[in-house]
C-alpha atoms as a PDB file:
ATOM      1  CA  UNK A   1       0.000   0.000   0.000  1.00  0.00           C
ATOM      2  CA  UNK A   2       0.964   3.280  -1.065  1.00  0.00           C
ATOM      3  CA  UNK A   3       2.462   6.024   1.840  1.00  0.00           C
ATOM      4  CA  UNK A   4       4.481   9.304   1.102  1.00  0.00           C
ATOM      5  CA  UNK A   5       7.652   7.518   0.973  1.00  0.00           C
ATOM      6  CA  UNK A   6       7.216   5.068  -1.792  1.00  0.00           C
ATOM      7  CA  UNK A   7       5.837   7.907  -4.429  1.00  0.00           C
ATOM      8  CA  UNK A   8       8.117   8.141  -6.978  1.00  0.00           C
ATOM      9  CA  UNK A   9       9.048  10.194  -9.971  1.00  0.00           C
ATOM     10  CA  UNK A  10       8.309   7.633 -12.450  1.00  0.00           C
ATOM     11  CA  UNK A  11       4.562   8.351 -13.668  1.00  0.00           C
ATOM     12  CA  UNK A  12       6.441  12.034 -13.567  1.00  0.00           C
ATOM     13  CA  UNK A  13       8.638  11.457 -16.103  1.00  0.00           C
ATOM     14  CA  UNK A  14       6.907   9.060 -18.360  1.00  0.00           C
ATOM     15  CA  UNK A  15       4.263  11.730 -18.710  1.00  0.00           C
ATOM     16  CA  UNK A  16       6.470  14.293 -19.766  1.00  0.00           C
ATOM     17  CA  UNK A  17       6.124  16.905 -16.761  1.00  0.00           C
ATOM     18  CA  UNK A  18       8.731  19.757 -16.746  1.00  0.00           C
ATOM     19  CA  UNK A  19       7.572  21.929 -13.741  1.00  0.00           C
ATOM     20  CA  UNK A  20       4.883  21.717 -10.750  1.00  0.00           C
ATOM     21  CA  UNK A  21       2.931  24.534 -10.112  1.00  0.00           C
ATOM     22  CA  UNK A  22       0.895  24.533  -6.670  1.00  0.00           C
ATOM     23  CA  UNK A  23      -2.084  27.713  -7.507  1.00  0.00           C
ATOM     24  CA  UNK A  24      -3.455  28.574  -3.943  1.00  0.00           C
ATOM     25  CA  UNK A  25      -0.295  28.456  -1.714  1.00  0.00           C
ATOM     26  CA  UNK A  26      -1.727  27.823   1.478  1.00  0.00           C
ATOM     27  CA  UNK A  27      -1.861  24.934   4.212  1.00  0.00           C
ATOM     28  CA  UNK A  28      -2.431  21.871   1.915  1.00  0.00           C
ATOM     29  CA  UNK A  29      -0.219  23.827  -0.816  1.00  0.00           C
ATOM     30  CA  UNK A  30       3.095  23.814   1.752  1.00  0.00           C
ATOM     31  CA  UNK A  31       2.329  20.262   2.598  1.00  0.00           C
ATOM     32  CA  UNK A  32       2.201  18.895  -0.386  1.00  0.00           C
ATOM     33  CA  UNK A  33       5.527  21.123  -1.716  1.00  0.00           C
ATOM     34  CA  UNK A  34       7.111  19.722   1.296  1.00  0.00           C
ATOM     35  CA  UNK A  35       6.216  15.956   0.310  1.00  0.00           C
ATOM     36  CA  UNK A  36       7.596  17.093  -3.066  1.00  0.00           C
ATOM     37  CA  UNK A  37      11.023  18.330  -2.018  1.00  0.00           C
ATOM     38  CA  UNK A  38      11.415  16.262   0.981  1.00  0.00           C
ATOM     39  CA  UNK A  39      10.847  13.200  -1.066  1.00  0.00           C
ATOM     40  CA  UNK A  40      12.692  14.257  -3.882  1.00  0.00           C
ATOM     41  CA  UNK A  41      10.124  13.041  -6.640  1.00  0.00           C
ATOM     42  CA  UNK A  42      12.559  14.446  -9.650  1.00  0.00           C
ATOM     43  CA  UNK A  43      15.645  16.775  -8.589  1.00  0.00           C
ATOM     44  CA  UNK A  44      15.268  17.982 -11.997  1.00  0.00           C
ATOM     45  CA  UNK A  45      11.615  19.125 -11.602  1.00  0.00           C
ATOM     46  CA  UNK A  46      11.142  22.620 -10.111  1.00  0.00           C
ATOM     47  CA  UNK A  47       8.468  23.268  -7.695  1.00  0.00           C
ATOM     48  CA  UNK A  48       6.412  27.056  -8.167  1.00  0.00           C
ATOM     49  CA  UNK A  49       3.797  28.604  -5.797  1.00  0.00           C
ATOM     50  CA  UNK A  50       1.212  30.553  -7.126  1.00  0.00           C
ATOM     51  CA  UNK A  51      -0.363  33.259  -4.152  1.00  0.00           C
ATOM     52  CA  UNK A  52      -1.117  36.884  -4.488  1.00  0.00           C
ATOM     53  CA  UNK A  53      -0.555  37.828  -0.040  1.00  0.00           C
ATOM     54  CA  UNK A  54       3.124  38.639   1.338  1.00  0.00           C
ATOM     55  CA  UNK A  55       2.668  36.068   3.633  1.00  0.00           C
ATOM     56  CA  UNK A  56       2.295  33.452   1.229  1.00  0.00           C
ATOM     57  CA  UNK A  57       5.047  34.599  -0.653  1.00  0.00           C
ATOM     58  CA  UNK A  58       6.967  34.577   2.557  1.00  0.00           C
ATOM     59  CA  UNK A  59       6.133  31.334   3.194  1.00  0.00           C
ATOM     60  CA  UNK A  60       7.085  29.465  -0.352  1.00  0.00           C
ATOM     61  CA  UNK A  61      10.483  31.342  -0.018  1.00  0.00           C
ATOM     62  CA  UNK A  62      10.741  29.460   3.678  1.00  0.00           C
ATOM     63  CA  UNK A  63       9.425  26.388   1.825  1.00  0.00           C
ATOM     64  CA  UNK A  64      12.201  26.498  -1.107  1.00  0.00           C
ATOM     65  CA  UNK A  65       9.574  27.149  -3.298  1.00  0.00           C
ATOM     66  CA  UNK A  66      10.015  29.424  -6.205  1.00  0.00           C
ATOM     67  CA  UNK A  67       7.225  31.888  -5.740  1.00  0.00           C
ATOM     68  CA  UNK A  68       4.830  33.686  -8.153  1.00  0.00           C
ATOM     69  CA  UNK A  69       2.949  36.252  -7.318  1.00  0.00           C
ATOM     70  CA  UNK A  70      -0.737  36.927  -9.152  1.00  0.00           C
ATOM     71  CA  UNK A  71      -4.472  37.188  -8.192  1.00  0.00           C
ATOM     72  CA  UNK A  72      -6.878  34.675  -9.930  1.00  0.00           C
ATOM     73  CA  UNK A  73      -9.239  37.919  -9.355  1.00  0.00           C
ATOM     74  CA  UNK A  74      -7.135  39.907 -11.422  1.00  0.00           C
ATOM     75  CA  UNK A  75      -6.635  38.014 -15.103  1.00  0.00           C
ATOM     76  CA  UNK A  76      -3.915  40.629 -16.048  1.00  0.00           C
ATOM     77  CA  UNK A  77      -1.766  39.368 -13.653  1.00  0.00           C
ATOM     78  CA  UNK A  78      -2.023  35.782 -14.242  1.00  0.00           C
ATOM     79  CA  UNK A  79       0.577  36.205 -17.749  1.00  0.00           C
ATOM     80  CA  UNK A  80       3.608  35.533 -15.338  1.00  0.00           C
ATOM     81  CA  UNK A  81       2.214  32.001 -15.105  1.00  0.00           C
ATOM     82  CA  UNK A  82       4.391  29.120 -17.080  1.00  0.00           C
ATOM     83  CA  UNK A  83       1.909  26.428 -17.602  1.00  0.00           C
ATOM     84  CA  UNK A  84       3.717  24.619 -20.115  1.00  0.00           C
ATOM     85  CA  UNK A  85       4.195  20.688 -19.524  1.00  0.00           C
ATOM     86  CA  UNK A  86       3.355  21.164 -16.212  1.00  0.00           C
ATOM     87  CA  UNK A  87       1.386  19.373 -12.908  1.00  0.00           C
ATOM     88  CA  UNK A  88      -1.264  21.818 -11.434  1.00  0.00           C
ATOM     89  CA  UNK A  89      -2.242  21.781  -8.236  1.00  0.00           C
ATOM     90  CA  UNK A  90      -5.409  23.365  -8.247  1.00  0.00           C
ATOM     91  CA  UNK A  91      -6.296  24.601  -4.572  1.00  0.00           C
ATOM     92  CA  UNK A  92      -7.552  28.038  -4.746  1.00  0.00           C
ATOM     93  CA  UNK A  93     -10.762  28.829  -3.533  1.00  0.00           C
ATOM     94  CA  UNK A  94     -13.956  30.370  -5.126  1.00  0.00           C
ATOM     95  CA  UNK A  95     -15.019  33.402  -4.160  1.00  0.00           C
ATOM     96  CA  UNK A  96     -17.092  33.741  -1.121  1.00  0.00           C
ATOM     97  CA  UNK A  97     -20.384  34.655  -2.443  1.00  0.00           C
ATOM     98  CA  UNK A  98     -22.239  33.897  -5.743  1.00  0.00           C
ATOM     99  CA  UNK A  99     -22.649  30.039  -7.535  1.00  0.00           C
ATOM    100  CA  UNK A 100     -20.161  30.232  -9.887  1.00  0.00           C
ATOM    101  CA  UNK A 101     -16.458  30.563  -9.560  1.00  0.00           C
ATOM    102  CA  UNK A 102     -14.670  33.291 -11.796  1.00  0.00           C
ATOM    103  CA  UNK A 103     -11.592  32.300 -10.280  1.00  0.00           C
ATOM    104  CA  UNK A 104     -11.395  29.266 -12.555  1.00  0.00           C
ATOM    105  CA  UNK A 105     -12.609  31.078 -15.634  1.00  0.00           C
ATOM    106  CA  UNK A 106      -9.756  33.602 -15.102  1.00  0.00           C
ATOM    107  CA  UNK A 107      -7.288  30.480 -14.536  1.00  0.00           C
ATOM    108  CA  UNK A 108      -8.271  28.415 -17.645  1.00  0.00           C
ATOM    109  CA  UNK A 109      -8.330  31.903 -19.961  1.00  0.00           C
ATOM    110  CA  UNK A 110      -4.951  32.146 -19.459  1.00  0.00           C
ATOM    111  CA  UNK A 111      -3.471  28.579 -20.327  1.00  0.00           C
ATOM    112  CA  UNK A 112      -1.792  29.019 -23.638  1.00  0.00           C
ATOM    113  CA  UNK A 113      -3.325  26.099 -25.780  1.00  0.00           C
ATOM    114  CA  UNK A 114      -0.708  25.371 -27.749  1.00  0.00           C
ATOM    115  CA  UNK A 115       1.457  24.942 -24.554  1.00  0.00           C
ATOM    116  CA  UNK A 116      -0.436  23.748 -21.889  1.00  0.00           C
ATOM    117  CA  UNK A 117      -0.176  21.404 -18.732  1.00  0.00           C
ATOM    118  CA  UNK A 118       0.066  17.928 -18.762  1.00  0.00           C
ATOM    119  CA  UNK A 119      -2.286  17.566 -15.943  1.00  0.00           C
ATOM    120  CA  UNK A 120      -4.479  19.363 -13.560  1.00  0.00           C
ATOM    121  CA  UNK A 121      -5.292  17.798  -9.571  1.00  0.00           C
ATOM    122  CA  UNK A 122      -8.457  20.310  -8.642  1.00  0.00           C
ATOM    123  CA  UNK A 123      -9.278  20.157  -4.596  1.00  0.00           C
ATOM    124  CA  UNK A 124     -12.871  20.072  -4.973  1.00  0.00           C
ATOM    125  CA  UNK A 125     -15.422  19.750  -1.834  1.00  0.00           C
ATOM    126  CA  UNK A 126     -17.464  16.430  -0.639  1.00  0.00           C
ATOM    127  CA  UNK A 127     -20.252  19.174  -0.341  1.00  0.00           C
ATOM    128  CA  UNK A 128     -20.819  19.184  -4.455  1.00  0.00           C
ATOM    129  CA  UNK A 129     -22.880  16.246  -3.049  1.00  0.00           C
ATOM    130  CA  UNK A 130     -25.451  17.847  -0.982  1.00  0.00           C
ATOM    131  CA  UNK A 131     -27.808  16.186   1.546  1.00  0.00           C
ATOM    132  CA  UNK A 132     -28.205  12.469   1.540  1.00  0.00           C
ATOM    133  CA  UNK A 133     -29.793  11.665   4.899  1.00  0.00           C
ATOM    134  CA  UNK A 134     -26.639  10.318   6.262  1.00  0.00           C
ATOM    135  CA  UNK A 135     -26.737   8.266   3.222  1.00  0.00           C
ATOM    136  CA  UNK A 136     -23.137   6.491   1.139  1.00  0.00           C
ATOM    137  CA  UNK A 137     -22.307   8.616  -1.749  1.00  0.00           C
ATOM    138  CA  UNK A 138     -20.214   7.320  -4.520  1.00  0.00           C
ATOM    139  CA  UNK A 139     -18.122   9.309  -7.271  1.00  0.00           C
ATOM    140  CA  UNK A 140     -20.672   7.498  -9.167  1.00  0.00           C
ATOM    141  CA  UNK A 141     -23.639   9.920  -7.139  1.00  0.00           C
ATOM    142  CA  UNK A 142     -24.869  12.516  -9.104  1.00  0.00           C
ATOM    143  CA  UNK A 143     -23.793  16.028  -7.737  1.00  0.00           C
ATOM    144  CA  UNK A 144     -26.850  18.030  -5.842  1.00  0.00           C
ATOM    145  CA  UNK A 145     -25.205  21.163  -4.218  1.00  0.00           C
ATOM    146  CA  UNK A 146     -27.460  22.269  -1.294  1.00  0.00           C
ATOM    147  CA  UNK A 147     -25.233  25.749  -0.945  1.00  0.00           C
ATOM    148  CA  UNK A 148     -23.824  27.927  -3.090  1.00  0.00           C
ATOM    149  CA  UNK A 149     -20.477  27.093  -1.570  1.00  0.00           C
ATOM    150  CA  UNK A 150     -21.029  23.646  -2.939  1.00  0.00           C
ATOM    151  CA  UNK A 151     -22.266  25.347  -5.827  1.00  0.00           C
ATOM    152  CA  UNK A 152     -19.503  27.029  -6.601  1.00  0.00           C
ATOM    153  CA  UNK A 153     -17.430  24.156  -5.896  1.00  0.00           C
ATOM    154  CA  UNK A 154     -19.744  22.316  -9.083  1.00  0.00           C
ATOM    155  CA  UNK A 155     -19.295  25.323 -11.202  1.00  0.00           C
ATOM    156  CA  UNK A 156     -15.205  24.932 -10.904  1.00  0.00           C
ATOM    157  CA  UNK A 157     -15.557  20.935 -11.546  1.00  0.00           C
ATOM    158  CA  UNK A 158     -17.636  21.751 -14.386  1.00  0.00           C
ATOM    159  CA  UNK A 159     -15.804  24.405 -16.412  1.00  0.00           C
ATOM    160  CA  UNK A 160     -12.458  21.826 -16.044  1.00  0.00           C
ATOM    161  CA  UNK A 161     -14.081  18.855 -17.435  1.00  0.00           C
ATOM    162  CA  UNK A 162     -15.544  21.504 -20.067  1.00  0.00           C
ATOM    163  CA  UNK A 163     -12.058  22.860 -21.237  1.00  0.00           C
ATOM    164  CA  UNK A 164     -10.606  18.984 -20.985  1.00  0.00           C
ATOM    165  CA  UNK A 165     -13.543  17.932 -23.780  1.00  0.00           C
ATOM    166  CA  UNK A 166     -11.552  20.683 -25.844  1.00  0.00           C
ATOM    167  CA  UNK A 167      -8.301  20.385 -25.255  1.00  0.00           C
ATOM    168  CA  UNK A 168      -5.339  17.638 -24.361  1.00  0.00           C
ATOM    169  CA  UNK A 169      -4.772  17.750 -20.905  1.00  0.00           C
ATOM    170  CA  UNK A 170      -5.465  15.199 -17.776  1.00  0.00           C
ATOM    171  CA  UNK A 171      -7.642  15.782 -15.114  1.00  0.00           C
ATOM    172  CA  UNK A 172      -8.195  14.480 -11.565  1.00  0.00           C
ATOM    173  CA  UNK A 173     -11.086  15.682  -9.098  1.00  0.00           C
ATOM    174  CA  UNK A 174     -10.685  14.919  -5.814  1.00  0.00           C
ATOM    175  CA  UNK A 175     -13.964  15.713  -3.869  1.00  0.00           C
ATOM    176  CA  UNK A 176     -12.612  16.078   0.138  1.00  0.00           C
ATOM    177  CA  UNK A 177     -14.668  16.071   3.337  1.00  0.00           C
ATOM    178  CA  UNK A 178     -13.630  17.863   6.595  1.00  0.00           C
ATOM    179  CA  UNK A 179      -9.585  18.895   6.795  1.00  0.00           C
ATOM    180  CA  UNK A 180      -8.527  18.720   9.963  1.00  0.00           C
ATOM    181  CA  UNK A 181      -4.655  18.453  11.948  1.00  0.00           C
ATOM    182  CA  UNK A 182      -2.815  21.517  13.148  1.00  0.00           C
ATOM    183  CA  UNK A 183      -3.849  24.554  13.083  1.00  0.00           C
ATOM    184  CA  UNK A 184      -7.040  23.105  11.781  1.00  0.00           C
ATOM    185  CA  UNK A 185      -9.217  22.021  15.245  1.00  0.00           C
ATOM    186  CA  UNK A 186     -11.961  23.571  16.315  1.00  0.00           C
ATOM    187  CA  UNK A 187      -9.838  25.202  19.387  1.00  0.00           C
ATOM    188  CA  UNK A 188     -11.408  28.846  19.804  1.00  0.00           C
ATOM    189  CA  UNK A 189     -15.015  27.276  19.608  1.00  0.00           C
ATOM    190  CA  UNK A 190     -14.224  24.873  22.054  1.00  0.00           C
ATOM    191  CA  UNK A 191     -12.892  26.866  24.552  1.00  0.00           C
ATOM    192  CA  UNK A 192     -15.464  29.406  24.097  1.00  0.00           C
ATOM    193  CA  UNK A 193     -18.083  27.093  25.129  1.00  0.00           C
ATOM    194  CA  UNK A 194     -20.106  26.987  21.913  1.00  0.00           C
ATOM    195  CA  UNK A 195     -22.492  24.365  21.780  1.00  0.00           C
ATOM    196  CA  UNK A 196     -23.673  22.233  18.939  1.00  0.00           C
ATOM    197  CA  UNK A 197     -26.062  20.123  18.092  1.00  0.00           C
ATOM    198  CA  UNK A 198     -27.214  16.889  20.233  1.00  0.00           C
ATOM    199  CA  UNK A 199     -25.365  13.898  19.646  1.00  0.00           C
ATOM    200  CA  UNK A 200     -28.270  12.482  18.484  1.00  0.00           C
ATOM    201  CA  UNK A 201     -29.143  14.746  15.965  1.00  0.00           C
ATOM    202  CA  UNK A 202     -25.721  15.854  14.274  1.00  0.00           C
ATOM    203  CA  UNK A 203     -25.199  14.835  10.748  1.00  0.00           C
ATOM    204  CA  UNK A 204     -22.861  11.999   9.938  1.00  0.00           C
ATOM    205  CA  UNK A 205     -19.404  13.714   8.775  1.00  0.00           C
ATOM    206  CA  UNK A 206     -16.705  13.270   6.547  1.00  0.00           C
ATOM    207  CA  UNK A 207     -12.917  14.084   7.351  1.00  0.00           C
ATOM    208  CA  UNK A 208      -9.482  13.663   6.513  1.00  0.00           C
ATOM    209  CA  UNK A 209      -6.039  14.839   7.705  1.00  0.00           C
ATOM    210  CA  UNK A 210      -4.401  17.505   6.201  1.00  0.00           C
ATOM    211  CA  UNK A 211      -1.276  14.999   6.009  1.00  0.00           C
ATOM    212  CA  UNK A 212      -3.042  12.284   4.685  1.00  0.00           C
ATOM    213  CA  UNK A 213      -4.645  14.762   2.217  1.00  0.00           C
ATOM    214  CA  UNK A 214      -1.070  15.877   0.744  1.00  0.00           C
ATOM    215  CA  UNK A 215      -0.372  12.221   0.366  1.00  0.00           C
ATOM    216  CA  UNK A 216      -3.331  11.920  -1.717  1.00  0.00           C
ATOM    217  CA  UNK A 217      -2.515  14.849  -3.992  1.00  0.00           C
ATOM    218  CA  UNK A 218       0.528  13.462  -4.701  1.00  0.00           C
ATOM    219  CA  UNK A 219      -0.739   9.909  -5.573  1.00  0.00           C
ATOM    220  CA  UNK A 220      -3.461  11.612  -7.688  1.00  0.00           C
ATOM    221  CA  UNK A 221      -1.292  13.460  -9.577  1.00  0.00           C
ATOM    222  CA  UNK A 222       1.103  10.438 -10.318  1.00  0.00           C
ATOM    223  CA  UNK A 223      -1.708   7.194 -10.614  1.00  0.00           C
ATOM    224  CA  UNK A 224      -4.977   8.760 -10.292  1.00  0.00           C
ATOM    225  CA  UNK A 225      -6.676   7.996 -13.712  1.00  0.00           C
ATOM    226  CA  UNK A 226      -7.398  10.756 -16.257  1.00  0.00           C
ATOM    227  CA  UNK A 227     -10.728  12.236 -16.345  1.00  0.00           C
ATOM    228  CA  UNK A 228     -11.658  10.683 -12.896  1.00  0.00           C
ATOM    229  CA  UNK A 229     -13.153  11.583  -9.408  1.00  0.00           C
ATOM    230  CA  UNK A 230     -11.975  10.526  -5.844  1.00  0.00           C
ATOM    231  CA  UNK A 231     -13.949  10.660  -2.864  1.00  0.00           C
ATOM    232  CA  UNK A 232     -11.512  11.768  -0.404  1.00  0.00           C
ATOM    233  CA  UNK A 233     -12.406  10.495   3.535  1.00  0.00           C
ATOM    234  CA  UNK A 234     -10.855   8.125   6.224  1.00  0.00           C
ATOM    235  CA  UNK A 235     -13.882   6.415   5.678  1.00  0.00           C
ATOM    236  CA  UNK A 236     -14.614   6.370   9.341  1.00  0.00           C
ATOM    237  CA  UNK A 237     -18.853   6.466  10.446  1.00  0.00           C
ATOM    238  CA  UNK A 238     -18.973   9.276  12.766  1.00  0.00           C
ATOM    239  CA  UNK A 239     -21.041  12.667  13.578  1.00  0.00           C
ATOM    240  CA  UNK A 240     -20.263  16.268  14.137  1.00  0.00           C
ATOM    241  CA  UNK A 241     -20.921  16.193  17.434  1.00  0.00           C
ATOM    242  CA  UNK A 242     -18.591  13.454  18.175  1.00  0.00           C
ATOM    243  CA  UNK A 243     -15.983  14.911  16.254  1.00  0.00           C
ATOM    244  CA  UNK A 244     -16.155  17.980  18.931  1.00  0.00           C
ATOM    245  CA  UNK A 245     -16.427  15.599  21.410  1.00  0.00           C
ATOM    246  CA  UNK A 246     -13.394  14.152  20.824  1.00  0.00           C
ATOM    247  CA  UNK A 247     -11.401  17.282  20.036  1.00  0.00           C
ATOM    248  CA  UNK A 248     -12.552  18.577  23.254  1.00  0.00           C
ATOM    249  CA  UNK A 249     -11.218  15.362  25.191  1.00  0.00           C
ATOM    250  CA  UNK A 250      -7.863  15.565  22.980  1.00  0.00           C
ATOM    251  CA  UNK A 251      -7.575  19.092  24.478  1.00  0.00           C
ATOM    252  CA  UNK A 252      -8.532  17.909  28.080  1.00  0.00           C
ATOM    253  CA  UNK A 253     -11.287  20.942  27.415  1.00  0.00           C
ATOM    254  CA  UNK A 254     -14.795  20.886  29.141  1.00  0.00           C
ATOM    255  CA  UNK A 255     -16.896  18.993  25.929  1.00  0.00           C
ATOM    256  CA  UNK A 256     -19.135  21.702  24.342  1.00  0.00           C
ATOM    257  CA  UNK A 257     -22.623  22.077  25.781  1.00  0.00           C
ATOM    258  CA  UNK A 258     -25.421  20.478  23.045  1.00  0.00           C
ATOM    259  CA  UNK A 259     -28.611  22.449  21.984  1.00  0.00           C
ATOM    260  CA  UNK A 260     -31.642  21.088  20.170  1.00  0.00           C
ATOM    261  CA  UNK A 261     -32.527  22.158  16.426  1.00  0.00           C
ATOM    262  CA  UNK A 262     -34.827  25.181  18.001  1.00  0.00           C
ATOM    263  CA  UNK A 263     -32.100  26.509  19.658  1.00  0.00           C
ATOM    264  CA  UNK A 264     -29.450  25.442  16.920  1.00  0.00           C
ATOM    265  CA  UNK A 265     -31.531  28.092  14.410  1.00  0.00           C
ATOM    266  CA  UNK A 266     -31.587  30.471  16.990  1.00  0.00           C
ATOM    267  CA  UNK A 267     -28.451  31.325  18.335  1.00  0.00           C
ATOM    268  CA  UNK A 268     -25.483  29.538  15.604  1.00  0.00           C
ATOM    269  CA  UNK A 269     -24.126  31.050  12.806  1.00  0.00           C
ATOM    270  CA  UNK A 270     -25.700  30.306   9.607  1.00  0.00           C
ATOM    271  CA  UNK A 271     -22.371  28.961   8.346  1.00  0.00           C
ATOM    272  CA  UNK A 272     -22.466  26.663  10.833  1.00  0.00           C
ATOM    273  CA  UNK A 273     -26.155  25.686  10.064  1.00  0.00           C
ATOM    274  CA  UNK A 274     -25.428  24.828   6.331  1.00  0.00           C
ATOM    275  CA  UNK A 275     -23.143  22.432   7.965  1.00  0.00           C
ATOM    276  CA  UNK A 276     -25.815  20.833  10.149  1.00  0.00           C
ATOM    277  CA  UNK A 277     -28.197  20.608   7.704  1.00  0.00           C
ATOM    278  CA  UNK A 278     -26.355  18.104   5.241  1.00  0.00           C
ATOM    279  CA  UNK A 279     -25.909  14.408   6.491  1.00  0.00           C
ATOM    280  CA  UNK A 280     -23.663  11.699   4.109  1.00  0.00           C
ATOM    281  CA  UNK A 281     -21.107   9.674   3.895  1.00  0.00           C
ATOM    282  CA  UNK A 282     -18.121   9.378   1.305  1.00  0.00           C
ATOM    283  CA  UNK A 283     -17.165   6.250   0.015  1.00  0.00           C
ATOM    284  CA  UNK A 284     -13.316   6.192   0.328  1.00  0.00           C
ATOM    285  CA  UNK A 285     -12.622   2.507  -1.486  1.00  0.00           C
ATOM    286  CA  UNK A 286     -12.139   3.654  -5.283  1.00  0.00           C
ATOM    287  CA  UNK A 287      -9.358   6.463  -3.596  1.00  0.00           C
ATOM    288  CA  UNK A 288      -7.552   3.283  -1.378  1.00  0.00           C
ATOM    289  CA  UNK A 289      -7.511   1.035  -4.684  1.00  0.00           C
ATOM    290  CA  UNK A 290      -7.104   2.864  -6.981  1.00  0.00           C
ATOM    291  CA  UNK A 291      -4.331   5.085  -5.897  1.00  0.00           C
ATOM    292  CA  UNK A 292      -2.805   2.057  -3.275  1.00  0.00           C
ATOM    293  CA  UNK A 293      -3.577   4.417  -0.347  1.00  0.00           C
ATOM    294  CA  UNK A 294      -2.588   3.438   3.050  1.00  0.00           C
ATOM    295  CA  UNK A 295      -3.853   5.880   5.252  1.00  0.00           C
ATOM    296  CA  UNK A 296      -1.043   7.095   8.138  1.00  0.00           C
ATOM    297  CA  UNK A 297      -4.270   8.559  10.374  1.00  0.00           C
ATOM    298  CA  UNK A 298      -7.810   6.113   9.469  1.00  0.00           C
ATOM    299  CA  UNK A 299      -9.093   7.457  12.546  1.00  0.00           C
ATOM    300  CA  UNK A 300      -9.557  10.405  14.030  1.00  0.00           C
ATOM    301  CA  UNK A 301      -8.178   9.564  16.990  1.00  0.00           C
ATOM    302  CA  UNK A 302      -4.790   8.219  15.809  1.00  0.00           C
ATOM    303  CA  UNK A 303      -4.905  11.805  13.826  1.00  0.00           C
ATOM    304  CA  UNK A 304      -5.184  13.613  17.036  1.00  0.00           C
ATOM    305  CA  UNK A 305      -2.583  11.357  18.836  1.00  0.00           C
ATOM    306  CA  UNK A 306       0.179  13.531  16.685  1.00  0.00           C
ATOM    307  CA  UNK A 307      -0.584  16.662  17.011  1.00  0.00           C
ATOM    308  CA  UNK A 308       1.504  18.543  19.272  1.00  0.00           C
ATOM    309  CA  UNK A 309      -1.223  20.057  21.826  1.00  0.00           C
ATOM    310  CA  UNK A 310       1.911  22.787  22.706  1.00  0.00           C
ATOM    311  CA  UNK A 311       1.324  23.957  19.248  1.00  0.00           C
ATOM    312  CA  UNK A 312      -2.499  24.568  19.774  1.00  0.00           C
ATOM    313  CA  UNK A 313      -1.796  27.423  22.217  1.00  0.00           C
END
């Protein structure tokens, strides 16, 4: 079975990749340049960041990234991007409001067709799916958005498999539940005291570790199958609630106080409440065979066992 470690540069090569290009430079973005660089997948193969904030430019430079700077929100800017024979690592994401994502209009605009990448890895959202009672959902499910985050989550997945039917280049969706790891728990809510639902009520959730998740990426990008979608979970059958539950334990923190669905719609954000409302669960067994996975965290609790608490503060 597949872990970080035994990737190698071979599907790399074969496929004629000159350059990887990570668009969206943040947490999952340094992870997977690290697994790059630390792993050595081709000496020969530069690594490029793509991030319009100082701080992301900051950070590829600590990374040994070659940085680029542009705004997907600003299509002038994106002509400093070399696309040519390259791996994109799509992980910018839409704008915050609206159903359709601009962002990725601006991005495939400027791809020069006559020189364009060899492939494309797009960090999509398990939420494209919508609400299936706390029902199994395969990549085979057919996509029914239930926000207009998940919306414009669709919109992005649709314009790539659009341009694709035009024009030669491979394409892998991954479609990701819940990241979570360092930096990523629900700390300030938990401390706060903010309740949640009752156990009994939460909707079954979907989750993965950010670690894991960079594996993945990786793995997609050298075996996952052209034109294809991955359902991207640990696969475990859990709940909201019990994810807070646990975090809160992990933390040694008072476990947050639960509320019924009156109380739910009157006092939590409505963020939150889109959240609530949608109940599934992602099939992870196409991802583990077909890309060899072995997951380093399959549960949440071995995921929490390695996070440095010292770091949470």
């Amino acid at each position: 079975m597949m872990k970080i470690a035994d990737i190698n540069n071979q599907g790399l090569k074969s496929s004629g990749v000159q350059r990887i290009v990570i668009i969206g430079y943040g947490d999952i973005g340094s992870r997977v340049a690290h697994a790059c660089l630390r792993e050595k997948l081709d000496e020969t193969i530069p690594v490029y960041g793509v991030a319009r904030s100082e701080e992301s430019i900051a950070q590829m430079q600590r990374d040994g990234v070659t940085p680029v700077k542009a705004d997907l929100d600003r299509p002038e800017s994106l002509s400093a991007l070399r696309l040519e024979s390259s791996l994109v690592f799509y992980f910018a994401p839409p704008p915050a409001s609206g159903v359709t994502d601009p962002r990725m209009e601006n991005f495939l605009a400027c791809i020069d067709l006559h020189k364009p990448p060899v492939k494309v890895v797009y960090l999509s959202t398990s939420g494209v799916s919508g609400d299936r009672a706390g029902g199994w959902v395969t990549e085979e499910s057919q996509p029914e958005p239930g926000s207009d985050r998940a919306r414009r989550r669709l919109d992005a997945e649709t314009q790539l498999l659009n341009f694709k039917q035009q024009h030669p280049i491979q394409l892998v969706i991954l479609r990701v539940g819940g990241i979570y790891g360092p930096g990523r728990l629900p700390v300030r809510r938990i401390r706060e005291g903010i309740p949640i639902i009752h156990e009994q009520l939460a909707p079954k959730t979907n989750r993965i570790h950010a670690d894991d998740l960079a594996t993945i990426c990786l793995a997609a990008a050298i075996h996952g199958r052209d034109n294809e979608i991955y359902n991207v979970s640990d696969g475990c059958d859990s709940n909201m609630t019990e994810y807070f539950f646990q975090v809160a334990d992990f933390l040694g923190l008072p476990r947050p106080p639960t509320i019924d669905w009156h109380e739910a719609n009157r006092t939590l954000s409505q963020g939150m409440l889109s959240y609530l409302r949608e109940s599934r669960r992602m099939d992870n067994s196409k991802l583990l065979k077909e890309l060899n996975i072995e997951l380093k965290y399959p549960t949440l609790a071995q995921g929490l066992a390695s996070i440095d608490k010292n770091s949470l503060d």
